[in-house]
N, C-alpha and C. Protein backbone atom coordinates (compact mmCIF):
# COMPACT_ATOMS: atom_id res chain seq x y z
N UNK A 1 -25.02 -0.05 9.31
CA UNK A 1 -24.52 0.40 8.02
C UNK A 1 -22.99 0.25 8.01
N UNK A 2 -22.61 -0.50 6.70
CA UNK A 2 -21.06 -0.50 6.98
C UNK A 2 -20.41 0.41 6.27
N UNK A 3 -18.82 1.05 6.75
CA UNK A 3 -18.49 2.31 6.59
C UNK A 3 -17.79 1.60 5.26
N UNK A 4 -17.04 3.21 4.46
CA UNK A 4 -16.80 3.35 3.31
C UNK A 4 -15.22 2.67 3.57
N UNK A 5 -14.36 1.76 2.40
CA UNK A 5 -13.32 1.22 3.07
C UNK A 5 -12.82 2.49 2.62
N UNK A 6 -11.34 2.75 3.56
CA UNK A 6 -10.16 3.82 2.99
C UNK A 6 -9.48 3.53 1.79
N UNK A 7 -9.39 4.32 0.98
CA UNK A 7 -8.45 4.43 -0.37
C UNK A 7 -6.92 3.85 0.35
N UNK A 8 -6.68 2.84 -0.39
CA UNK A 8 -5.10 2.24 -0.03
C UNK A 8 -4.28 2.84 -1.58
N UNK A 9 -3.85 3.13 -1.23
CA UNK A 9 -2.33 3.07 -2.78
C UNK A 9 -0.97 2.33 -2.43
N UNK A 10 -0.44 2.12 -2.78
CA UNK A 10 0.54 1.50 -3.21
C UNK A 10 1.67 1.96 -3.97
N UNK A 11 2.71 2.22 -3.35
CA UNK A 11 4.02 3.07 -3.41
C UNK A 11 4.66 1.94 -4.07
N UNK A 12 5.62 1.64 -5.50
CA UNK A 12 6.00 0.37 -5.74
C UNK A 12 7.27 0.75 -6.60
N UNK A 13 8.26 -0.56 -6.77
CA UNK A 13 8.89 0.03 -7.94
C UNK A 13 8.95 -1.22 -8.67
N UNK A 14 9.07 -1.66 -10.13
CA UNK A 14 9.41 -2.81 -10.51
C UNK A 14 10.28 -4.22 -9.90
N UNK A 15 11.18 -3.34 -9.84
CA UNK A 15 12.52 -4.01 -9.31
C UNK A 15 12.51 -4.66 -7.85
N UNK A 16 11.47 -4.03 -7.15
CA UNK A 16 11.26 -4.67 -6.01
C UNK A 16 10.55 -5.73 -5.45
N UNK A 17 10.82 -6.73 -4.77
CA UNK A 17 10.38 -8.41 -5.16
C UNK A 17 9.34 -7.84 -3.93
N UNK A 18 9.89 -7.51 -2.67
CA UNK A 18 8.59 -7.35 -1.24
C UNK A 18 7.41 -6.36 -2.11
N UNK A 19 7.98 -5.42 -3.04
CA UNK A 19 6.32 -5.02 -3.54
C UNK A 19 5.76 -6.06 -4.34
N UNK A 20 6.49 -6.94 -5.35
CA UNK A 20 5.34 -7.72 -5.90
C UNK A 20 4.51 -9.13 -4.81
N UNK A 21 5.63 -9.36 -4.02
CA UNK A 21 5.02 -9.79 -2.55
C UNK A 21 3.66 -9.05 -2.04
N UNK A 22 4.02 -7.85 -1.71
CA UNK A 22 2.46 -7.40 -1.34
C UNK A 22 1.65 -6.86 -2.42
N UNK A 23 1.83 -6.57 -3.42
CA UNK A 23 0.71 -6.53 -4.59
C UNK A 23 0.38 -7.76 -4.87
N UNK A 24 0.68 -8.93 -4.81
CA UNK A 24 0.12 -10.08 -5.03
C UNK A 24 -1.19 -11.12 -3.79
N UNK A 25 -0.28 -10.17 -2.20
CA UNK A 25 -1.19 -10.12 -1.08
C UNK A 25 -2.60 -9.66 -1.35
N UNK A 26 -2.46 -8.37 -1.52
CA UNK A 26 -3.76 -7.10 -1.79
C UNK A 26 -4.83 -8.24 -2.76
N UNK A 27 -3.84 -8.50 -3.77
CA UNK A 27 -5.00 -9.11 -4.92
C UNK A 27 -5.48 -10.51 -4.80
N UNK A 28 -5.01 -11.55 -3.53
CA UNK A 28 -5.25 -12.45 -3.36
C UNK A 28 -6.21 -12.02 -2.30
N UNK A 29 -6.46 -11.35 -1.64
CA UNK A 29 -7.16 -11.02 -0.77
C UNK A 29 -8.18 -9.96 -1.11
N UNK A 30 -8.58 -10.04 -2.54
CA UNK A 30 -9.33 -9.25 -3.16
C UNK A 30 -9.76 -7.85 -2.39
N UNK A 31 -8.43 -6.85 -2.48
CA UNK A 31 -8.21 -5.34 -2.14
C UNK A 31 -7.86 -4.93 -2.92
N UNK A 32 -8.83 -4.17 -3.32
CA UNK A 32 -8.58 -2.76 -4.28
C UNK A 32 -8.04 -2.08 -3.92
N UNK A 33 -6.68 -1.26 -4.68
CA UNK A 33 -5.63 -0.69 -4.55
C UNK A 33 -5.45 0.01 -5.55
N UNK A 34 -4.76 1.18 -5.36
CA UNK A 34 -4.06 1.82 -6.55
C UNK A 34 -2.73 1.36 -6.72
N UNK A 35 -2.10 1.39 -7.92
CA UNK A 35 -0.62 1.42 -7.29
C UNK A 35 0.02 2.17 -8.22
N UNK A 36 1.09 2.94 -7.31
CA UNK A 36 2.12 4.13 -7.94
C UNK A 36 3.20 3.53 -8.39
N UNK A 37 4.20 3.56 -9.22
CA UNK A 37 5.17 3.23 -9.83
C UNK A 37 6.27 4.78 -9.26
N UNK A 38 6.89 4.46 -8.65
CA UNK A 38 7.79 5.59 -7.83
C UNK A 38 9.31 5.33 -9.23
N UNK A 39 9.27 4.48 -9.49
CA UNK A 39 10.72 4.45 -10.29
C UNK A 39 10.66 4.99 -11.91
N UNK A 40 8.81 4.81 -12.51
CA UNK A 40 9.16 5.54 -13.68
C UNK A 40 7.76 6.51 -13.87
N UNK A 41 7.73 6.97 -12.93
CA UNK A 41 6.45 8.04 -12.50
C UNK A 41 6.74 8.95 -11.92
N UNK A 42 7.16 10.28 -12.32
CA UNK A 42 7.99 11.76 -11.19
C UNK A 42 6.51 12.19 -10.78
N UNK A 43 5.86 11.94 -10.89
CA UNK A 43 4.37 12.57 -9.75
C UNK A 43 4.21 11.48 -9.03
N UNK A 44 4.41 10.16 -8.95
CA UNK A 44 4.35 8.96 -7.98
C UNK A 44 4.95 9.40 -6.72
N UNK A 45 6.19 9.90 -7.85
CA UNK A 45 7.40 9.59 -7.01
C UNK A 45 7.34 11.21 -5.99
N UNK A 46 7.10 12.08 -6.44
CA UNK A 46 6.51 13.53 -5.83
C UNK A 46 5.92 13.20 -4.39
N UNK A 47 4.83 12.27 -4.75
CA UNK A 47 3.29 12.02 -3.80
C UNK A 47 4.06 10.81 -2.90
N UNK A 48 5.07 10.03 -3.12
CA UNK A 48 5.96 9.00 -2.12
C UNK A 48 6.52 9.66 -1.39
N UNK A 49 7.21 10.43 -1.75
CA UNK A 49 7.81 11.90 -0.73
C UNK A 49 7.50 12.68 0.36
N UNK A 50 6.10 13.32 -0.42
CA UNK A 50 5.34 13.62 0.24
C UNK A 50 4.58 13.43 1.75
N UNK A 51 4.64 11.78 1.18
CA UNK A 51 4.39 10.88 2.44
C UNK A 51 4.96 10.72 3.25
N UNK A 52 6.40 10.91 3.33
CA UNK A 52 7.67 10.30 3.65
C UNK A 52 8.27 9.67 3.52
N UNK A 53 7.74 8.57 2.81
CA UNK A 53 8.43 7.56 1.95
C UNK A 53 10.07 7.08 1.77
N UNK A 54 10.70 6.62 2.31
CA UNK A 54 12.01 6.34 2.76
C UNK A 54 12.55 4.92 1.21
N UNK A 55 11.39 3.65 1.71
CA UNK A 55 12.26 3.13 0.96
C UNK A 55 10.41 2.63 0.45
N UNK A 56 10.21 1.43 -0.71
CA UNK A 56 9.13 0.87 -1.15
C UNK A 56 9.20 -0.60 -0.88
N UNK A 57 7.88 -1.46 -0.18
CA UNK A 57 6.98 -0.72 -0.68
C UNK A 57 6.41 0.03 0.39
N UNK A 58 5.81 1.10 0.01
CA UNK A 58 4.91 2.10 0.83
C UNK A 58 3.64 1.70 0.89
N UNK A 59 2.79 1.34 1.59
CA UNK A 59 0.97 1.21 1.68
C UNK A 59 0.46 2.14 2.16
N UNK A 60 -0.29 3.24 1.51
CA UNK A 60 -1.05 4.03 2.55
C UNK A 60 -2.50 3.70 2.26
N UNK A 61 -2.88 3.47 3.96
CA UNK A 61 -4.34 2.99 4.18
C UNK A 61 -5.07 4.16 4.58
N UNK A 62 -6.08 5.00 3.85
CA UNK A 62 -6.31 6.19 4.24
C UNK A 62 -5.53 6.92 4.94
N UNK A 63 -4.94 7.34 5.69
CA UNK A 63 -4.17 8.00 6.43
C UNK A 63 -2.85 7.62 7.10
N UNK A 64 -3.33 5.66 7.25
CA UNK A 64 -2.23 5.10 8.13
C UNK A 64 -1.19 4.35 6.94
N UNK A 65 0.30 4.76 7.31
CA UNK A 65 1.29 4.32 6.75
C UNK A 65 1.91 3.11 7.06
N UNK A 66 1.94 2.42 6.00
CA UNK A 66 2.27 0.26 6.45
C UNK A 66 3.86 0.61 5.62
N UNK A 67 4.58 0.46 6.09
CA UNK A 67 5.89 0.44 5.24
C UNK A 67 6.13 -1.42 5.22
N UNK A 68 7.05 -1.31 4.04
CA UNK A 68 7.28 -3.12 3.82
C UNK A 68 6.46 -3.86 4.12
N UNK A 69 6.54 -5.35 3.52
CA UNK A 69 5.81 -6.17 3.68
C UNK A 69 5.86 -6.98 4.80
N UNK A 70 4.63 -7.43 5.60
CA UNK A 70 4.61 -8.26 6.69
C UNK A 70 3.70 -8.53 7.07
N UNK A 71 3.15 -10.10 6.32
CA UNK A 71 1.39 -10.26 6.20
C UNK A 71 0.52 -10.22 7.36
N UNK A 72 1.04 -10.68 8.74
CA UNK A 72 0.66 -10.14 9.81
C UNK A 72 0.40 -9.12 10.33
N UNK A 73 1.39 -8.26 10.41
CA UNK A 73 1.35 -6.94 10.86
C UNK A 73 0.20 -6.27 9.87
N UNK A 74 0.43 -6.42 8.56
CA UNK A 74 -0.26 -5.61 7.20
C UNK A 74 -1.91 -6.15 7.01
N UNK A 75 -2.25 -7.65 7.89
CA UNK A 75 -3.64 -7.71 8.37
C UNK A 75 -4.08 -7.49 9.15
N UNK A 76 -3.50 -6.66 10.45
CA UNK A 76 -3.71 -6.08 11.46
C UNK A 76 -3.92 -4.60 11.33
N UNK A 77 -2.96 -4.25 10.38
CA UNK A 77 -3.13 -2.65 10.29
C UNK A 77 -4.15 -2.37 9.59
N UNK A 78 -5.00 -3.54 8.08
CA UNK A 78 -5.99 -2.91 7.33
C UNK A 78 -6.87 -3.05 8.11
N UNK A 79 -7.16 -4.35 9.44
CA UNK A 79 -8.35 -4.60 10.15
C UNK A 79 -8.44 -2.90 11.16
N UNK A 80 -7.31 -2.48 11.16
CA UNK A 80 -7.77 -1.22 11.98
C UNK A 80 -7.89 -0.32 11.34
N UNK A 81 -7.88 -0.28 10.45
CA UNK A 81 -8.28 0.91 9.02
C UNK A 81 -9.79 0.58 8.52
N UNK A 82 -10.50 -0.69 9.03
CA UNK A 82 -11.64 -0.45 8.47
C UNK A 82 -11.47 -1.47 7.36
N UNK A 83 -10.28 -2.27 7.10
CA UNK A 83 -10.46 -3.11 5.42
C UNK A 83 -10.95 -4.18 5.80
N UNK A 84 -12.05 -4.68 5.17
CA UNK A 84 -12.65 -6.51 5.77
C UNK A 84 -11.95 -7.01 4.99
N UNK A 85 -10.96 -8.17 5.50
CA UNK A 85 -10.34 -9.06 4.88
C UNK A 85 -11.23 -10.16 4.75
């Protein structure tokens, strides 16, 4: 039986080119994602915080935190989260 994938979201702001870099990753690689808008969203931006969130973009893979983009590293970290690429 295969397990349930983890809820990913997506910490983002317009202005930032490495998030549309990895929102364009996620969706070429058909991953469902949420994504937060931290620059015109004060509950995004609350729940980025929360996280720890330093700079965007932020990925959280159920539990595990991917900061910035780095298609290697960021297919290594969903393969250990459980995401079938």
């Amino acid at each position: 039986m295969k397990s349930r994938a983890p809820r990913i979201t997506l910490y983002s702001s317009p202005a930032c080119h490495h998030c549309r870099q990895l929102k364009q990753w996620l969706q070429q690689h058909q991953i469902r994602f949420q994504e937060m808008d931290v620059q015109r969203n004060a509950r995004a931006f609350k729940e980025f915080q929360r996280q720890g969130g330093r700079a965007v973009p932020l990925l959280m893979v159920g539990g595990r935190k991917i900061q910035g983009f780095d298609p290697k590293r960021l297919a290594a970290q969903l393969r250990k989260a459980g995401v079938d690429l």
